[in-house]
Protein backbone atom coordinates (compact mmCIF):
# COMPACT_ATOMS: atom_id res chain seq x y z
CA UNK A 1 183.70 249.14 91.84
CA UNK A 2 182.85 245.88 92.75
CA UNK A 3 180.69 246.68 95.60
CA UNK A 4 178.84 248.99 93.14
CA UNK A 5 178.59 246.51 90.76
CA UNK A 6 177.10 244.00 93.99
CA UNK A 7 174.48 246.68 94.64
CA UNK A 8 173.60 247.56 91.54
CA UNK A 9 172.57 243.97 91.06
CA UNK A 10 170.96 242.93 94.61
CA UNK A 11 168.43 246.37 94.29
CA UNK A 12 166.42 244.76 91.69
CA UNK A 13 166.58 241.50 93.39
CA UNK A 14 165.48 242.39 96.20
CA UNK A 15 162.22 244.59 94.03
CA UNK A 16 161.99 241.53 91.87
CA UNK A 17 161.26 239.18 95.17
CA UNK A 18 158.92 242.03 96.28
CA UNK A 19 157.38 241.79 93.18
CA UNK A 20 156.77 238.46 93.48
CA UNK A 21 155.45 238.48 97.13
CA UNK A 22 152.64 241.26 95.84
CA UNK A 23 151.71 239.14 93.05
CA UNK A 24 151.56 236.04 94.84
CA UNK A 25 149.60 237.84 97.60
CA UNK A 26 147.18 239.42 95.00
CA UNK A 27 146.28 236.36 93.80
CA UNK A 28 144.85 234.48 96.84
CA UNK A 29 141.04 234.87 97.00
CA UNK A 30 139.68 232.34 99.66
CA UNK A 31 140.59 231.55 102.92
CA UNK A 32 141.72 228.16 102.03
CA UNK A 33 144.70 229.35 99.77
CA UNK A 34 145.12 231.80 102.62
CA UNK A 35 145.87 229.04 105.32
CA UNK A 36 147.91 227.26 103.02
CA UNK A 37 150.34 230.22 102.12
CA UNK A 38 150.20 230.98 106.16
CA UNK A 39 151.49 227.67 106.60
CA UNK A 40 154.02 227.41 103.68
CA UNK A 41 155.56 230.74 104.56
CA UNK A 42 155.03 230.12 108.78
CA UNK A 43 158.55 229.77 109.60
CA UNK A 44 160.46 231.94 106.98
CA UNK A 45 158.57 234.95 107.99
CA UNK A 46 155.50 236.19 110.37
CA UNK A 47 152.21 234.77 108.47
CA UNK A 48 149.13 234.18 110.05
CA UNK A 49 145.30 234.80 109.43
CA UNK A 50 143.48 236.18 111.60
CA UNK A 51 139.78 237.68 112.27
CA UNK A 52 138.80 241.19 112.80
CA UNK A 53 135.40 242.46 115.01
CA UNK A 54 134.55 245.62 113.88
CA UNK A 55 132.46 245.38 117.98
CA UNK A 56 136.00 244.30 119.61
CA UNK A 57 138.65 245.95 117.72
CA UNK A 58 139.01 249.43 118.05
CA UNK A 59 142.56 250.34 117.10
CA UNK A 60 143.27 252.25 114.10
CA UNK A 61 144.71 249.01 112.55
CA UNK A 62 141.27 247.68 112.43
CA UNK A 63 139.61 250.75 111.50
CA UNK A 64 141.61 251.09 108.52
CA UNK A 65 141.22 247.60 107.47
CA UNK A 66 137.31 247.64 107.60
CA UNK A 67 137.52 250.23 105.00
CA UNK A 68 139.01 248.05 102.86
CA UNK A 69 136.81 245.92 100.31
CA UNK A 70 137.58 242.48 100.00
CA UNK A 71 141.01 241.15 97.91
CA UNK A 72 142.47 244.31 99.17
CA UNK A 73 145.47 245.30 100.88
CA UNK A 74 147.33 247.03 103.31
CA UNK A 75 151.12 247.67 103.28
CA UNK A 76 153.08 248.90 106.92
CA UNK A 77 156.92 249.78 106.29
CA UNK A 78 159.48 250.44 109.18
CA UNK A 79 162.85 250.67 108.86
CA UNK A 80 163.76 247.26 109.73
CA UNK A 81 160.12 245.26 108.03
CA UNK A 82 157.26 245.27 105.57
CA UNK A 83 154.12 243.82 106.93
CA UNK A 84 151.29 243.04 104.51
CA UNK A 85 147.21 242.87 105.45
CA UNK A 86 145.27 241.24 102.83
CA UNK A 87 141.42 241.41 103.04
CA UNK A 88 140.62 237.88 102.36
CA UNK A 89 136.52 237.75 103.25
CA UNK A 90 134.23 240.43 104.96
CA UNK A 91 130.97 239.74 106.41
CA UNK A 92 128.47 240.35 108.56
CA UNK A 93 127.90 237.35 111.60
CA UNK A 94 125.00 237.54 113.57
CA UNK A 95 126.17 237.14 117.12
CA UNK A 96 123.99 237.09 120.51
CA UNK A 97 125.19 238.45 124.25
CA UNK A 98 124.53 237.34 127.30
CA UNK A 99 125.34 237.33 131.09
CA UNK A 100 125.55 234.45 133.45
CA UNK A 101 126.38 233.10 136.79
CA UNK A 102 127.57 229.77 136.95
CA UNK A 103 127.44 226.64 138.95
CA UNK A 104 129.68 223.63 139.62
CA UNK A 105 127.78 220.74 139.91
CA UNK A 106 131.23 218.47 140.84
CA UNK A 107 131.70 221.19 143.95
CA UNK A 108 128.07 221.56 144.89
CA UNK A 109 124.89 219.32 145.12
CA UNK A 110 122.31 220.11 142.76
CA UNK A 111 120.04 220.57 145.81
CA UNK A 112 122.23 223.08 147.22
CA UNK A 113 122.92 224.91 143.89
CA UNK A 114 118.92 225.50 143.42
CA UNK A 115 118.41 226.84 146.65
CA UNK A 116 121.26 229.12 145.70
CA UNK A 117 119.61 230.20 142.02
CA UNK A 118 116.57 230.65 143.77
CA UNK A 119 117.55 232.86 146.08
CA UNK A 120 119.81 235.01 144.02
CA UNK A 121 117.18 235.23 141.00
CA UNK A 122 114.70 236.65 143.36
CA UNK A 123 117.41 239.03 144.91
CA UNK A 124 117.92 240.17 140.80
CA UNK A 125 114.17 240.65 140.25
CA UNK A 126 114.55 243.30 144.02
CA UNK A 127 117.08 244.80 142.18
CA UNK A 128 120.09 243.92 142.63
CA UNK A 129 122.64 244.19 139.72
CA UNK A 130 123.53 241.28 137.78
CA UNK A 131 127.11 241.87 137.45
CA UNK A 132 126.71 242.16 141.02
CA UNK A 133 125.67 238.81 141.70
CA UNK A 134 127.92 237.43 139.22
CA UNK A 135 131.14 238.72 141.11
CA UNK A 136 129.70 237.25 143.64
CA UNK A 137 128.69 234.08 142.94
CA UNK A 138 130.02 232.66 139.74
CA UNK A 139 132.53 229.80 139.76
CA UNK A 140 134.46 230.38 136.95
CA UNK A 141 136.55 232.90 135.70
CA UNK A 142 133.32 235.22 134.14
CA UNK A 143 132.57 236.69 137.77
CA UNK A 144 135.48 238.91 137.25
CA UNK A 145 134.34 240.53 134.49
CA UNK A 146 130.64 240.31 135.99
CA UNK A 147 129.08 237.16 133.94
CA UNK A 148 129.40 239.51 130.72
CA UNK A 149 130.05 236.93 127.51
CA UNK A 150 130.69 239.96 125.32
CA UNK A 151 128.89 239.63 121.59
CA UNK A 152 129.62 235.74 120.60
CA UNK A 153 128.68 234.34 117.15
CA UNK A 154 126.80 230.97 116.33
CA UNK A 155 128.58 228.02 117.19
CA UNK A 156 131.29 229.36 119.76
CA UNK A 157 129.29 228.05 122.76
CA UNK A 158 127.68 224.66 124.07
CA UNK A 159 124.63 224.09 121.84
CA UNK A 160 122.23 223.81 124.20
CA UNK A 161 123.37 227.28 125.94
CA UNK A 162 123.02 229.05 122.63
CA UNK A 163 119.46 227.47 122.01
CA UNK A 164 118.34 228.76 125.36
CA UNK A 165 119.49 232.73 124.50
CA UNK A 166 117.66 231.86 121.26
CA UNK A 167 114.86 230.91 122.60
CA UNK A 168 114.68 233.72 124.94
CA UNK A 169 113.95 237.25 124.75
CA UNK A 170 116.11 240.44 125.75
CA UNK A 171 115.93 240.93 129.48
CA UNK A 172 114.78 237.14 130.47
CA UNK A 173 116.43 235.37 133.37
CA UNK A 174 116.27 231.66 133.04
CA UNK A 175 118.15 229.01 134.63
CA UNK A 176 120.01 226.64 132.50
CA UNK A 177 121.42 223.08 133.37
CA UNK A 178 123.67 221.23 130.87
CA UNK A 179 124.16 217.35 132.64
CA UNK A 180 126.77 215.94 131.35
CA UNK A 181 129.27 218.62 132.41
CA UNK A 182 127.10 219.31 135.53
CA UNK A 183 127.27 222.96 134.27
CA UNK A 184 124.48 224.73 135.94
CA UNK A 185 123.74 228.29 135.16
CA UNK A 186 121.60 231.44 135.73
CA UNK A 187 121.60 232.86 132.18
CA UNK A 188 120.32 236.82 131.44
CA UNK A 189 120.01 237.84 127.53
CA UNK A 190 121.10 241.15 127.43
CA UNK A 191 121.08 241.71 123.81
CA UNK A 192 119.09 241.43 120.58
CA UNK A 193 120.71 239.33 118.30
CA UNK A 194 122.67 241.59 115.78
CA UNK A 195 125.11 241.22 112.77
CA UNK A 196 128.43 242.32 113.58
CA UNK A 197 130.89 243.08 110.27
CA UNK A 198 133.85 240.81 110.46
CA UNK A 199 136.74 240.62 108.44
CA UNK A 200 139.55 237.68 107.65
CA UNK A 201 143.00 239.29 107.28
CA UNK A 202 146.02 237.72 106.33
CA UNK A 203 149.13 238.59 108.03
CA UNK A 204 152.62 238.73 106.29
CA UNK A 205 155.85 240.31 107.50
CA UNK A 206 158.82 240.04 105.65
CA UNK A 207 162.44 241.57 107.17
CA UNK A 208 164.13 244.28 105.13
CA UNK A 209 167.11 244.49 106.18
C-alpha cells in the first residue's frame, strides 16, 4: 500500500517538473536567454545551442527542424531520455565558397613561393584541375579535401581573404598574400555568393528514468 501510495504521488511530480521544463522552455525567445539556460542547466543535464545549415546538414534531424518556425519545438523520447529542440532564430546568411592552395611563408621564401604560384596558375589555366593542384601543393590541412572551403558566412575568415572573394568574380584565380602571418595563397571563387537558411537550436536532454 505504501509503495502505491509512493507512486501515486511521484507520477505527478515527475509531470509537474515536466511541466515546468516545457513552460520554462516555451518562454525563451532570444538567443541570449538561450545561452544562459544552456549554462544554468549545463551540468544537471545535456544543454547546449547549437547552429543548423540547411547546405551542411542533411540528416533527418535537421530536416525536420527547418520545418519548424521559430519559438517552436521538437520533442525525442526513448526509453531511458527526453531530448528537447527549441527553434530559437531562423535566417538566411549569405555565405561565399572558395578554393585555395596555400603557402607557408615561415617554410618557404617568398621568392621561391612565387615561382611556385606562377607556375601552378599557368598549369590551372592548361587545364589542370584545381583540386588537383591543391592535393598537391597546399600546406595545410585543405589539400586533403582539395582546397575546397565549403560555403562559409561573413566573418568566419581573415578579413582581408574574404574581401578578396568579394571583390572577385565566380571563376577568378588570384593570388592572395596576408603579411603578417606570411600566409600566401592561390585563391579560386567557385561560387556566387548565396543565402543559406540557418537555424539556432537549443538542445535539452533530461533522463527519465
Amino acid at each position: 500500500m505504501k509503495q502505491l501510495l509512493a507512486l501515486l504521488f511521484f507520477i505527478p511530480v515527475l509531470s509537474f517538473s515536466q511541466d515546468s521544463l516545457e513552460q520554462e522552455l516555451d518562454s525563451i525567445s532570444t538567443t541570449e536567454e538561450a545561452k544562459t539556460f544552456a549554462k544554468t542547466h549545463k551540468k544537471a543535464n545535456k544543454s547546449k545551442l547549437y547552429t543548423f545549415n540547411k547546405e551542411k546538414h542533411k540528416t533527418r534531424l535537421a530536416d525536420d527542424l527547418f520545418k519548424l518556425s521559430k519559438g517552436a519545438k521538437k520533442v525525442v523520447k526513448s526509453e531511458d531520455k527526453t531530448t528537447y529542440y527549441k527553434i530559437i532564430d531562423k535566417e538566411n546568411v549569405l555565405h561565399y565558397r572558395a578554393s585555395y592552395i596555400y603557402f607557408d611563408g615561415n617554410k618557404m621564401s617568398l621568392e621561391d613561393i612565387n615561382k611556385k604560384r606562377a607556375k601552378i596558375m599557368a598549369q590551372y589555366k592548361q587545364g589542370y584541375r584545381f583540386d588537383a593542384l591543391a592535393k598537391l601543393h597546399s600546406m595545410d590541412i585543405s589539400a586533403n579535401r582539395g582546397g575546397d572551403l565549403g560555403w562559409f558566412p561573413e566573418g568566419k575568415m581573415h578579413p582581408e581573404f574574404e574581401e578578396a572573394i568579394k571583390n572577385h568574380n565566380t571563376n577568378d584565380i588570384f593570388t592572395l598574400d596576408i603579411e603578417e602571418g606570411k600566409w600566401y595563397y592561390i585563391v579560386l571563387k567557385t561560387y556566387d555568393a548565396k543565402p543559406i537558411e540557418e537555424i539556432t537550436v537549443l538542445k535539452y536532454t533530461e533522463a527519465t528514468d
